[in-house]
PDB file of N, CA and C in Angstrom:
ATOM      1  N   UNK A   1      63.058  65.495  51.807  1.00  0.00           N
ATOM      2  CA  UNK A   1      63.260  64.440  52.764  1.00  0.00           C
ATOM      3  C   UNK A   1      63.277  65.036  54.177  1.00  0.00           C
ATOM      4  N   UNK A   2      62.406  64.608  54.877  1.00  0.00           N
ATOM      5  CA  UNK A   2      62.514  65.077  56.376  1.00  0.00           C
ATOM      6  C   UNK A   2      63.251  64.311  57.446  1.00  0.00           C
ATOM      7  N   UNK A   3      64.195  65.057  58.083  1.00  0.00           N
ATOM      8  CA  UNK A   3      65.424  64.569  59.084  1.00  0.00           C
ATOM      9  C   UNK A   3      64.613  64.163  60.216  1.00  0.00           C
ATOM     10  N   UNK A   4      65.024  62.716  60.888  1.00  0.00           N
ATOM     11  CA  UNK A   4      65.129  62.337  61.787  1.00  0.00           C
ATOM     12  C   UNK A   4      65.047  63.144  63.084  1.00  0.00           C
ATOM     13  N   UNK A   5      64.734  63.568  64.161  1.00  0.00           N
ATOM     14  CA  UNK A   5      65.000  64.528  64.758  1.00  0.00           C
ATOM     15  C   UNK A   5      65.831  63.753  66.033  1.00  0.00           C
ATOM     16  N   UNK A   6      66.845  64.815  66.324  1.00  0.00           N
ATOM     17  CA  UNK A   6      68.139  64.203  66.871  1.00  0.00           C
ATOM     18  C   UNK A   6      67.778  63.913  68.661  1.00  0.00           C
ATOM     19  N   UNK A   7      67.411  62.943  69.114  1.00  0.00           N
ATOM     20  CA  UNK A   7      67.276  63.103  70.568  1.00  0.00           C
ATOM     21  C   UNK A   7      68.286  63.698  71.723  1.00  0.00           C
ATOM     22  N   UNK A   8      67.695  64.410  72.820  1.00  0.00           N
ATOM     23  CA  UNK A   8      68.093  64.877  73.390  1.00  0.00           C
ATOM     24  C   UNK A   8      68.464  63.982  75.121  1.00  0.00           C
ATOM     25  N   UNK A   9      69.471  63.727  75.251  1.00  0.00           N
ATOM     26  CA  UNK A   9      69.402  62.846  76.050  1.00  0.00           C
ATOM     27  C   UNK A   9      68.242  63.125  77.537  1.00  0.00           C
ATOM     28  N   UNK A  10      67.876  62.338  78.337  1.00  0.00           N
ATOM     29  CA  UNK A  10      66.783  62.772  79.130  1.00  0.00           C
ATOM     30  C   UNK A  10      67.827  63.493  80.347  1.00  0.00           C
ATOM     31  N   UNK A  11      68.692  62.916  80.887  1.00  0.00           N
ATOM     32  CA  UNK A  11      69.102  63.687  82.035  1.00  0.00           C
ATOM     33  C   UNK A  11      69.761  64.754  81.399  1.00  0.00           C
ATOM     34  N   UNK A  12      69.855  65.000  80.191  1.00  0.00           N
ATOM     35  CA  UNK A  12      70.523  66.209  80.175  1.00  0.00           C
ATOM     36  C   UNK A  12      69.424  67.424  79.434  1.00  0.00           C
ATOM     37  N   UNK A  13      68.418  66.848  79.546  1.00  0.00           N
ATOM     38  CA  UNK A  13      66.618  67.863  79.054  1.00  0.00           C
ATOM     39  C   UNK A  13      66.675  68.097  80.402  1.00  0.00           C
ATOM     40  N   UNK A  14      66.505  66.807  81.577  1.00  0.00           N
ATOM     41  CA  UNK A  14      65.866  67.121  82.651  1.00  0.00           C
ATOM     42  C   UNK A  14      66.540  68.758  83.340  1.00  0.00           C
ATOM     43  N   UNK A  15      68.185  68.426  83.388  1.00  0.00           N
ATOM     44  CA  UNK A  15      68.824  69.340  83.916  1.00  0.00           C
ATOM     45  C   UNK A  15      68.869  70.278  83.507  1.00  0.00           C
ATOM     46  N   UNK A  16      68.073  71.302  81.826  1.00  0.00           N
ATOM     47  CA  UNK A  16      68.102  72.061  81.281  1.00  0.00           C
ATOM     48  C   UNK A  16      66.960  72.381  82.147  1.00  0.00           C
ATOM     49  N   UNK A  17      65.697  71.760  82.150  1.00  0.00           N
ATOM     50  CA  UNK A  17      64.390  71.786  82.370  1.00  0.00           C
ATOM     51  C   UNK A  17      64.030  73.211  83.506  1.00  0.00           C
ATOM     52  N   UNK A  18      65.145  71.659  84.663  1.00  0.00           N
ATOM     53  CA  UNK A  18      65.086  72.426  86.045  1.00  0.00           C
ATOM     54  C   UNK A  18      65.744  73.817  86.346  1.00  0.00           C
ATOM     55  N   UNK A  19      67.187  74.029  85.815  1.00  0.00           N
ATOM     56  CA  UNK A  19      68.015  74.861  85.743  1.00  0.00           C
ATOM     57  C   UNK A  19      67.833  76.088  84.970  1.00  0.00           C
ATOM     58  N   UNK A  20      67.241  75.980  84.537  1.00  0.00           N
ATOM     59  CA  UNK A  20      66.467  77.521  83.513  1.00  0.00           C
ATOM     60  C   UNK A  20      65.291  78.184  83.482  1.00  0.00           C
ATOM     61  N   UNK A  21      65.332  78.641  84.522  1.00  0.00           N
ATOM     62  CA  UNK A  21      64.115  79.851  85.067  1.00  0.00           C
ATOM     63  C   UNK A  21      62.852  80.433  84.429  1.00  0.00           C
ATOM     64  N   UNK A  22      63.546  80.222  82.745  1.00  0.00           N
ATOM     65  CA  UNK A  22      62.824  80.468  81.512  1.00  0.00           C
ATOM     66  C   UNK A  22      61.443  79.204  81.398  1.00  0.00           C
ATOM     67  N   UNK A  23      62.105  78.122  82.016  1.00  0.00           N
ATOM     68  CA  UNK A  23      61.147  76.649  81.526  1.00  0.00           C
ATOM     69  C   UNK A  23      60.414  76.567  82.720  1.00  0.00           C
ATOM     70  N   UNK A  24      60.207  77.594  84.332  1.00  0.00           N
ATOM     71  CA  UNK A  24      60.255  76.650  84.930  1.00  0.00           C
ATOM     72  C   UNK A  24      58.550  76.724  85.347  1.00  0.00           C
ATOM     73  N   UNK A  25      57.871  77.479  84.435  1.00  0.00           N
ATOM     74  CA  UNK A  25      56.450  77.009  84.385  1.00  0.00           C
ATOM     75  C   UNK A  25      55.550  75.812  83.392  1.00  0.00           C
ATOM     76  N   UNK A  26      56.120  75.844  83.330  1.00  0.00           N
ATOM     77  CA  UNK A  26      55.893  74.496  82.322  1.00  0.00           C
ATOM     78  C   UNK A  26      55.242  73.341  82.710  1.00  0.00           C
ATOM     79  N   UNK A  27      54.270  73.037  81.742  1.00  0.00           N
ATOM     80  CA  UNK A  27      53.728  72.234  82.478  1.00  0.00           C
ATOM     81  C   UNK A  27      54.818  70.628  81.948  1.00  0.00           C
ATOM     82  N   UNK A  28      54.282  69.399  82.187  1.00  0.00           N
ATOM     83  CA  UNK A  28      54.918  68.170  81.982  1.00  0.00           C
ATOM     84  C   UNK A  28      54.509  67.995  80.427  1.00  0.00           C
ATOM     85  N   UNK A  29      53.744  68.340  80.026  1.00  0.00           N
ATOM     86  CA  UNK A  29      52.872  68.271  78.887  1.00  0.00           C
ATOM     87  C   UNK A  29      53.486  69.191  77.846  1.00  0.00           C
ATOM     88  N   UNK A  30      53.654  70.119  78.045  1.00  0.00           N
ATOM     89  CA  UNK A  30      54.399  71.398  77.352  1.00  0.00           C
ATOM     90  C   UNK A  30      56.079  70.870  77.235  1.00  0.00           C
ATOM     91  N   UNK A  31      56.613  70.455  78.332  1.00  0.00           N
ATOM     92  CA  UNK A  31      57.850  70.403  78.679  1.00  0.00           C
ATOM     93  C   UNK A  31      58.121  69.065  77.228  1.00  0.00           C
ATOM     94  N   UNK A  32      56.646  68.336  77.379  1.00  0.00           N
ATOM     95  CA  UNK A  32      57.176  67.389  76.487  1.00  0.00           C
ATOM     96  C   UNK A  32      57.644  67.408  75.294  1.00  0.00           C
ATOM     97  N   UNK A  33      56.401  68.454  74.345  1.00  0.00           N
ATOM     98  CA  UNK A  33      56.240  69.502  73.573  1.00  0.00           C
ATOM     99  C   UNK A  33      57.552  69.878  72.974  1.00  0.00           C
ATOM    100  N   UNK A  34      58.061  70.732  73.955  1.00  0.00           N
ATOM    101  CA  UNK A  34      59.039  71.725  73.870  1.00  0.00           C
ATOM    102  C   UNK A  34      60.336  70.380  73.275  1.00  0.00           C
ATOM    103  N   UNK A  35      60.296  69.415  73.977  1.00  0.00           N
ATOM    104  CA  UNK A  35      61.459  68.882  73.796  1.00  0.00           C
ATOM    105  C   UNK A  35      61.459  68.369  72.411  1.00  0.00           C
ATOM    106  N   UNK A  36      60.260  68.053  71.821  1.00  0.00           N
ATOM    107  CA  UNK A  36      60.119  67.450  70.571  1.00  0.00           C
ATOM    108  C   UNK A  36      60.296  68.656  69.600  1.00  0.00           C
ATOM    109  N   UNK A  37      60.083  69.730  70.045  1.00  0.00           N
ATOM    110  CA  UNK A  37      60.536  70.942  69.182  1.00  0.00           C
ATOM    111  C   UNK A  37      62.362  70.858  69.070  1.00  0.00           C
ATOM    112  N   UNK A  38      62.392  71.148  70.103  1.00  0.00           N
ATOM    113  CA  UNK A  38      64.121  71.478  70.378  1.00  0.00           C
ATOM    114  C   UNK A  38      65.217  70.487  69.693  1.00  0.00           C
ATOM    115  N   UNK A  39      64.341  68.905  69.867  1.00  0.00           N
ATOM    116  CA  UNK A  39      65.121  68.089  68.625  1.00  0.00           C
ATOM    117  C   UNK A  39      64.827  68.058  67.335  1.00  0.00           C
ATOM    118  N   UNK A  40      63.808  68.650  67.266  1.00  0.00           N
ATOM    119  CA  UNK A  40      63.664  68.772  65.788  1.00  0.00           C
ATOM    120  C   UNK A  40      64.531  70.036  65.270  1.00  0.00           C
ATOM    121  N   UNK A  41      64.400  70.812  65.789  1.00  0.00           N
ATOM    122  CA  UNK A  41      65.308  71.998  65.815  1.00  0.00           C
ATOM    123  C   UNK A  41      66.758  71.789  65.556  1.00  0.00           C
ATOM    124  N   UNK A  42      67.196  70.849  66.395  1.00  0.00           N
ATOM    125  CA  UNK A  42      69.203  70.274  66.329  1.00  0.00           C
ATOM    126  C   UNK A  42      68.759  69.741  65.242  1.00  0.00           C
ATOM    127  N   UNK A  43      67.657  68.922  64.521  1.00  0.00           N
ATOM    128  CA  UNK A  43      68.528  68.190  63.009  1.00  0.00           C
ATOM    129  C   UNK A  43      68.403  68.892  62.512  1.00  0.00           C
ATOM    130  N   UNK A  44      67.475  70.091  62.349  1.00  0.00           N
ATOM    131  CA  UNK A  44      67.191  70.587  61.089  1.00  0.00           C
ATOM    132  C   UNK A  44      68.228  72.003  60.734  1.00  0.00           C
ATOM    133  N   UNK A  45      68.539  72.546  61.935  1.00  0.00           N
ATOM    134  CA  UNK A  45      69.314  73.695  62.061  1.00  0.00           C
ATOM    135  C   UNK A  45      71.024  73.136  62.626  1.00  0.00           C
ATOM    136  N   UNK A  46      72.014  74.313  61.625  1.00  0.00           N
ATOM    137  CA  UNK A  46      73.072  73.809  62.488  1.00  0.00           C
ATOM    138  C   UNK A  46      73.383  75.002  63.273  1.00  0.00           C
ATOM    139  N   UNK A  47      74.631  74.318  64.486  1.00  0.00           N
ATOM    140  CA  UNK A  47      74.919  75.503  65.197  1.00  0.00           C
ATOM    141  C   UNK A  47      76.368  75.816  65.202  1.00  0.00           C
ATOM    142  N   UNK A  48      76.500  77.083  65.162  1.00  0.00           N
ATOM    143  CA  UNK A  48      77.965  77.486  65.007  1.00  0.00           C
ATOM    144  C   UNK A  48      78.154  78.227  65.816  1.00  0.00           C
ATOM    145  N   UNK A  49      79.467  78.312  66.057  1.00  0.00           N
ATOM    146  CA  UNK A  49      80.134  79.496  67.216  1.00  0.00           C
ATOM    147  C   UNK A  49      81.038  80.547  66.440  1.00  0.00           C
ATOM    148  N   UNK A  50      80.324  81.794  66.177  1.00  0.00           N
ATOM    149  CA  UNK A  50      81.414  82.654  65.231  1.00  0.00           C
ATOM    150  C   UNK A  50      82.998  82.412  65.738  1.00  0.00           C
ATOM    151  N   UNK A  51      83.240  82.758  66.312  1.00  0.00           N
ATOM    152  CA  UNK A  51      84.533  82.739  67.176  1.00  0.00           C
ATOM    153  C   UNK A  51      85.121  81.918  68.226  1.00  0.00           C
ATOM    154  N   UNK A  52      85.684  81.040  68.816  1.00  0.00           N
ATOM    155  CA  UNK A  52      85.767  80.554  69.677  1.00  0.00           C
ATOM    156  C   UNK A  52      85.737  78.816  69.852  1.00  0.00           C
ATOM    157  N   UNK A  53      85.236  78.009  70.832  1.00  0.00           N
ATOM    158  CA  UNK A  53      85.629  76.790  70.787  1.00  0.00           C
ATOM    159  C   UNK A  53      84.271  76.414  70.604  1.00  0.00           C
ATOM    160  N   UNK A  54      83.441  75.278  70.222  1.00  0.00           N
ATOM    161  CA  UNK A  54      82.559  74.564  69.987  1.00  0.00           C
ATOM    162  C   UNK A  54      81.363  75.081  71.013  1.00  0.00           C
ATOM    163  N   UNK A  55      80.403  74.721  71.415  1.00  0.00           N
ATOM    164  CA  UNK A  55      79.399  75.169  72.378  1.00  0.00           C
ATOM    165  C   UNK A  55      79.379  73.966  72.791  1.00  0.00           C
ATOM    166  N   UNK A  56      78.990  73.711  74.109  1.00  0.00           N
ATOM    167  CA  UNK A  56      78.651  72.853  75.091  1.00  0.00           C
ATOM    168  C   UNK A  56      77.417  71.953  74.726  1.00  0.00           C
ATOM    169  N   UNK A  57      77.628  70.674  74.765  1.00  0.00           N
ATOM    170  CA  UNK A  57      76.260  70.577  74.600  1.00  0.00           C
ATOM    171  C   UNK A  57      75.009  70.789  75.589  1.00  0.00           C
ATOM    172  N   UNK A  58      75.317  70.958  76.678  1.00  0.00           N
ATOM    173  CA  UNK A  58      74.532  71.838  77.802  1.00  0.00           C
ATOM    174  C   UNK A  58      74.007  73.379  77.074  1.00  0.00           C
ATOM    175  N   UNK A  59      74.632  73.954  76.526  1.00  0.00           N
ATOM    176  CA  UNK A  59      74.606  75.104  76.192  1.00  0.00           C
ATOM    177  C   UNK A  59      73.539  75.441  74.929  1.00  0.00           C
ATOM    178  N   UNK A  60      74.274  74.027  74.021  1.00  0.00           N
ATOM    179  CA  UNK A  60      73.443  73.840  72.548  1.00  0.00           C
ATOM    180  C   UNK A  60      71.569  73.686  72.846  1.00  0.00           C
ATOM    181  N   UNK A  61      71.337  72.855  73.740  1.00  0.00           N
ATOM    182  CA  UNK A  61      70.127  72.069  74.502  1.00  0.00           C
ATOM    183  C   UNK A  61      69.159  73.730  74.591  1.00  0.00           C
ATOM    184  N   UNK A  62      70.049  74.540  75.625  1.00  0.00           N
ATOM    185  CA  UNK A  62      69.293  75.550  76.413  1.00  0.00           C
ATOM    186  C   UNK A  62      69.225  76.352  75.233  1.00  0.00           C
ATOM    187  N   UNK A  63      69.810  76.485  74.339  1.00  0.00           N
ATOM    188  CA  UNK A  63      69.665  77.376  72.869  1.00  0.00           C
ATOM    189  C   UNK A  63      68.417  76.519  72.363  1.00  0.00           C
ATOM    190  N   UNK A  64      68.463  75.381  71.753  1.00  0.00           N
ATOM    191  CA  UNK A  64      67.409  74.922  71.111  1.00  0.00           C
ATOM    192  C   UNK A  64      65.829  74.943  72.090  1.00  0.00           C
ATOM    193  N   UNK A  65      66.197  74.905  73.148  1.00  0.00           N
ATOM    194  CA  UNK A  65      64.578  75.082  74.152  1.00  0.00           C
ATOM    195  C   UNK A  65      64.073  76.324  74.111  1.00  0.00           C
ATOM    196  N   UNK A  66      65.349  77.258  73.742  1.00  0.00           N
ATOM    197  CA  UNK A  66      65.005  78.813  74.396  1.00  0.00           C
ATOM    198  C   UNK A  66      64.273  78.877  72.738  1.00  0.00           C
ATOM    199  N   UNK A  67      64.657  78.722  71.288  1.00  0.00           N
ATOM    200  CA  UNK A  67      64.345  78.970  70.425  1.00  0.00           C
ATOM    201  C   UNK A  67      63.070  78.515  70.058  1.00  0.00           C
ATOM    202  N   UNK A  68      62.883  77.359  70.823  1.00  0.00           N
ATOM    203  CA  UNK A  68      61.373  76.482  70.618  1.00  0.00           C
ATOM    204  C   UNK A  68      60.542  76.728  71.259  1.00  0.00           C
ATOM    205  N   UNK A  69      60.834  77.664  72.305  1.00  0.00           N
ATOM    206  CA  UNK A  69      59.773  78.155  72.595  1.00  0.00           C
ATOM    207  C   UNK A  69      58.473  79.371  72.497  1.00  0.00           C
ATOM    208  N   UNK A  70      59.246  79.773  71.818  1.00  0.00           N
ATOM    209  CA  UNK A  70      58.453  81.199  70.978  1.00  0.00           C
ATOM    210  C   UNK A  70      56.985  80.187  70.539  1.00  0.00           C
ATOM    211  N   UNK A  71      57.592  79.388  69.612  1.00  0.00           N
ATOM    212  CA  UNK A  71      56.566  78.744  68.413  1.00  0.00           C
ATOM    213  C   UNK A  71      55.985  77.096  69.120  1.00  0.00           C
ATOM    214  N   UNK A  72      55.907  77.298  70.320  1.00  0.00           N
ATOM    215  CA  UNK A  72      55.267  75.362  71.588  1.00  0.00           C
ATOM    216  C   UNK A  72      54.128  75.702  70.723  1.00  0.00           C
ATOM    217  N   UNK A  73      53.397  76.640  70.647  1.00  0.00           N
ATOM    218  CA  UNK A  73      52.203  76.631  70.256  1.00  0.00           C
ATOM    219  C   UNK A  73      51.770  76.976  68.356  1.00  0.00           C
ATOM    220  N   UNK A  74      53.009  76.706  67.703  1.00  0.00           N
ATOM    221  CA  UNK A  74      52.266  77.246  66.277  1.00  0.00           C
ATOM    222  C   UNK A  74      53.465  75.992  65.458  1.00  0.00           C
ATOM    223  N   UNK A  75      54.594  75.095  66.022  1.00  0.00           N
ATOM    224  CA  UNK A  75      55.026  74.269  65.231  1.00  0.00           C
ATOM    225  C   UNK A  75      56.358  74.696  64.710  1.00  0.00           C
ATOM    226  N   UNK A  76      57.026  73.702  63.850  1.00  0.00           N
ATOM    227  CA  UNK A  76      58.595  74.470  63.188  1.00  0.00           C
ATOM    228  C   UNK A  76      58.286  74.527  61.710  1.00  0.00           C
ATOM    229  N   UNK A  77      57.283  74.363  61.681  1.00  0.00           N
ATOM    230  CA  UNK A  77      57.350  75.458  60.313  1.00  0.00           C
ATOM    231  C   UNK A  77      57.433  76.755  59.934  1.00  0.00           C
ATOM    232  N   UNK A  78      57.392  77.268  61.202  1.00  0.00           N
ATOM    233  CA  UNK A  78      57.540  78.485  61.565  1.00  0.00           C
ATOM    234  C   UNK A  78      59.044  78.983  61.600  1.00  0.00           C
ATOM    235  N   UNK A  79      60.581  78.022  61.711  1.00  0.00           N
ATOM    236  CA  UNK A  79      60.658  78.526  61.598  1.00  0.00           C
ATOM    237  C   UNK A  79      61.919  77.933  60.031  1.00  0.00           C
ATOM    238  N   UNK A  80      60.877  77.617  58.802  1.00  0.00           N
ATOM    239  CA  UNK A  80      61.491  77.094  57.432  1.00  0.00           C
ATOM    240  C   UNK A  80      62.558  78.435  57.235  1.00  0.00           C
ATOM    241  N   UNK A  81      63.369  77.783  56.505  1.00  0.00           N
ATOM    242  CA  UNK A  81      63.672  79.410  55.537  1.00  0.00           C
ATOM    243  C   UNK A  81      65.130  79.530  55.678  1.00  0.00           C
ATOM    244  N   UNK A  82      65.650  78.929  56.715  1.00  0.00           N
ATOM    245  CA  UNK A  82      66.878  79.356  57.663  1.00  0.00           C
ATOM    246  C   UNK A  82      66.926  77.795  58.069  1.00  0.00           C
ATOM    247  N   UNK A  83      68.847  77.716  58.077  1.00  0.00           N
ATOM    248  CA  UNK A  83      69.089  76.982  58.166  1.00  0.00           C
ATOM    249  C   UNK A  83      70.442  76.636  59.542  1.00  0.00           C
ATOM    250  N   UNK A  84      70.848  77.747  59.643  1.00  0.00           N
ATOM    251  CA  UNK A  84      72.039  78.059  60.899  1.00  0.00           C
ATOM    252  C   UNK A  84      71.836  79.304  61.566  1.00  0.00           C
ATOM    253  N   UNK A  85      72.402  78.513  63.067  1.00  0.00           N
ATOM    254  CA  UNK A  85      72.107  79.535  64.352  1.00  0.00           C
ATOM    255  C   UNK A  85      73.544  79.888  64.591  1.00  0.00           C
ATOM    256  N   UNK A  86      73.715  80.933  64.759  1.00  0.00           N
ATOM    257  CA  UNK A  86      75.404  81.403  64.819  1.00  0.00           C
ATOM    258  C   UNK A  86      75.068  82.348  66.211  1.00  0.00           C
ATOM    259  N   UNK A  87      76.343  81.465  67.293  1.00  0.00           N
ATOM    260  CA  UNK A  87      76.615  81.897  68.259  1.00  0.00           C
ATOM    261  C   UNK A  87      77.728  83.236  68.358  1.00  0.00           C
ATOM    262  N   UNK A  88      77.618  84.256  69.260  1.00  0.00           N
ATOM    263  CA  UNK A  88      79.093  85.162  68.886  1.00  0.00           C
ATOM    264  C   UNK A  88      79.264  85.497  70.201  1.00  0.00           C
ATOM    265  N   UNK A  89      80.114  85.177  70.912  1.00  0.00           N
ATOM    266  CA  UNK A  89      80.842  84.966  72.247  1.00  0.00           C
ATOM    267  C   UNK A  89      80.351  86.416  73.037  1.00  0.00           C
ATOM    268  N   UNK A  90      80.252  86.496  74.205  1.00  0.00           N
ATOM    269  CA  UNK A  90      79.323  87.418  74.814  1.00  0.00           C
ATOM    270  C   UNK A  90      78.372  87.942  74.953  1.00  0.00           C
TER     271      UNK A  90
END
Protein backbone atom coordinates (compact mmCIF):
# COMPACT_ATOMS: atom_id res chain seq x y z
CA UNK A 1 0.00 0.00 0.00
CA UNK A 2 1.50 3.31 -0.89
CA UNK A 3 1.28 6.32 1.74
CA UNK A 4 -0.25 9.40 0.98
CA UNK A 5 2.54 11.81 0.94
CA UNK A 6 2.34 14.23 3.86
CA UNK A 7 2.19 17.98 2.62
CA UNK A 8 4.44 20.43 3.47
CA UNK A 9 2.92 23.56 4.33
CA UNK A 10 3.82 26.33 1.53
CA UNK A 11 5.09 29.18 3.75
CA UNK A 12 6.96 26.97 5.60
CA UNK A 13 8.75 25.17 2.03
CA UNK A 14 8.91 28.76 0.95
CA UNK A 15 11.01 29.79 4.08
CA UNK A 16 13.15 26.59 3.89
CA UNK A 17 13.53 27.36 0.11
CA UNK A 18 14.89 30.86 0.64
CA UNK A 19 16.85 30.33 3.87
CA UNK A 20 19.11 27.45 2.83
CA UNK A 21 21.98 28.25 0.70
CA UNK A 22 21.93 24.55 -0.26
CA UNK A 23 18.42 25.21 -2.41
CA UNK A 24 19.28 28.44 -3.52
CA UNK A 25 19.93 27.48 -7.20
CA UNK A 26 17.10 25.95 -7.94
CA UNK A 27 15.18 26.38 -10.39
CA UNK A 28 11.00 26.87 -9.70
CA UNK A 29 10.65 23.65 -11.51
CA UNK A 30 13.17 21.63 -9.49
CA UNK A 31 12.11 23.45 -6.29
CA UNK A 32 8.78 21.90 -7.21
CA UNK A 33 10.29 18.53 -7.67
CA UNK A 34 12.19 18.61 -4.63
CA UNK A 35 9.15 19.36 -2.60
CA UNK A 36 7.20 16.40 -3.90
CA UNK A 37 10.23 14.35 -2.94
CA UNK A 38 10.62 15.73 0.60
CA UNK A 39 6.83 14.83 1.26
CA UNK A 40 7.03 11.80 0.10
CA UNK A 41 9.98 11.29 2.14
CA UNK A 42 7.99 12.52 5.74
CA UNK A 43 5.31 9.66 5.02
CA UNK A 44 7.36 7.17 4.13
CA UNK A 45 10.34 7.65 6.57
CA UNK A 46 10.13 8.39 10.28
CA UNK A 47 12.16 10.84 12.14
CA UNK A 48 13.70 10.52 15.43
CA UNK A 49 15.90 12.44 17.69
CA UNK A 50 18.37 9.96 19.49
CA UNK A 51 18.54 12.13 22.46
CA UNK A 52 16.83 15.14 23.23
CA UNK A 53 13.45 17.00 22.54
CA UNK A 54 11.46 16.41 19.26
CA UNK A 55 12.93 18.31 16.06
CA UNK A 56 11.37 21.37 14.84
CA UNK A 57 9.32 21.15 12.21
CA UNK A 58 11.44 23.84 10.45
CA UNK A 59 14.24 21.59 11.05
CA UNK A 60 12.34 18.21 9.98
CA UNK A 61 11.43 20.18 6.34
CA UNK A 62 15.32 21.22 5.84
CA UNK A 63 16.26 17.42 6.68
CA UNK A 64 13.75 16.02 4.25
CA UNK A 65 14.89 18.68 1.27
CA UNK A 66 18.51 18.17 2.15
CA UNK A 67 17.86 14.21 1.78
CA UNK A 68 15.82 14.65 -1.49
CA UNK A 69 18.06 16.08 -2.99
CA UNK A 70 20.80 13.74 -3.79
CA UNK A 71 18.07 11.58 -5.81
CA UNK A 72 15.64 15.27 -7.74
CA UNK A 73 16.91 13.42 -10.52
CA UNK A 74 16.62 9.42 -10.12
CA UNK A 75 13.20 9.29 -7.70
CA UNK A 76 12.54 7.59 -4.01
CA UNK A 77 13.00 4.47 -4.92
CA UNK A 78 16.19 5.07 -4.43
CA UNK A 79 15.89 5.38 -1.34
CA UNK A 80 13.49 1.70 -0.42
CA UNK A 81 15.07 -0.43 2.16
CA UNK A 82 15.13 1.95 5.18
CA UNK A 83 12.69 3.15 7.03
CA UNK A 84 14.01 5.85 9.91
CA UNK A 85 16.20 8.91 9.94
CA UNK A 86 17.74 9.27 13.41
CA UNK A 87 18.84 12.63 14.45
CA UNK A 88 21.87 12.78 17.28
CA UNK A 89 22.23 16.25 18.76
CA UNK A 90 25.34 18.09 17.40
Amino acid sequence: MRRRPRPIESALWDHTISSTPLFSDLSDEESGRLRELSETLLSTKQVIVSDGPPAEPGEVVVLAATCSLPILELGTHWYRGWSTIVLFPD
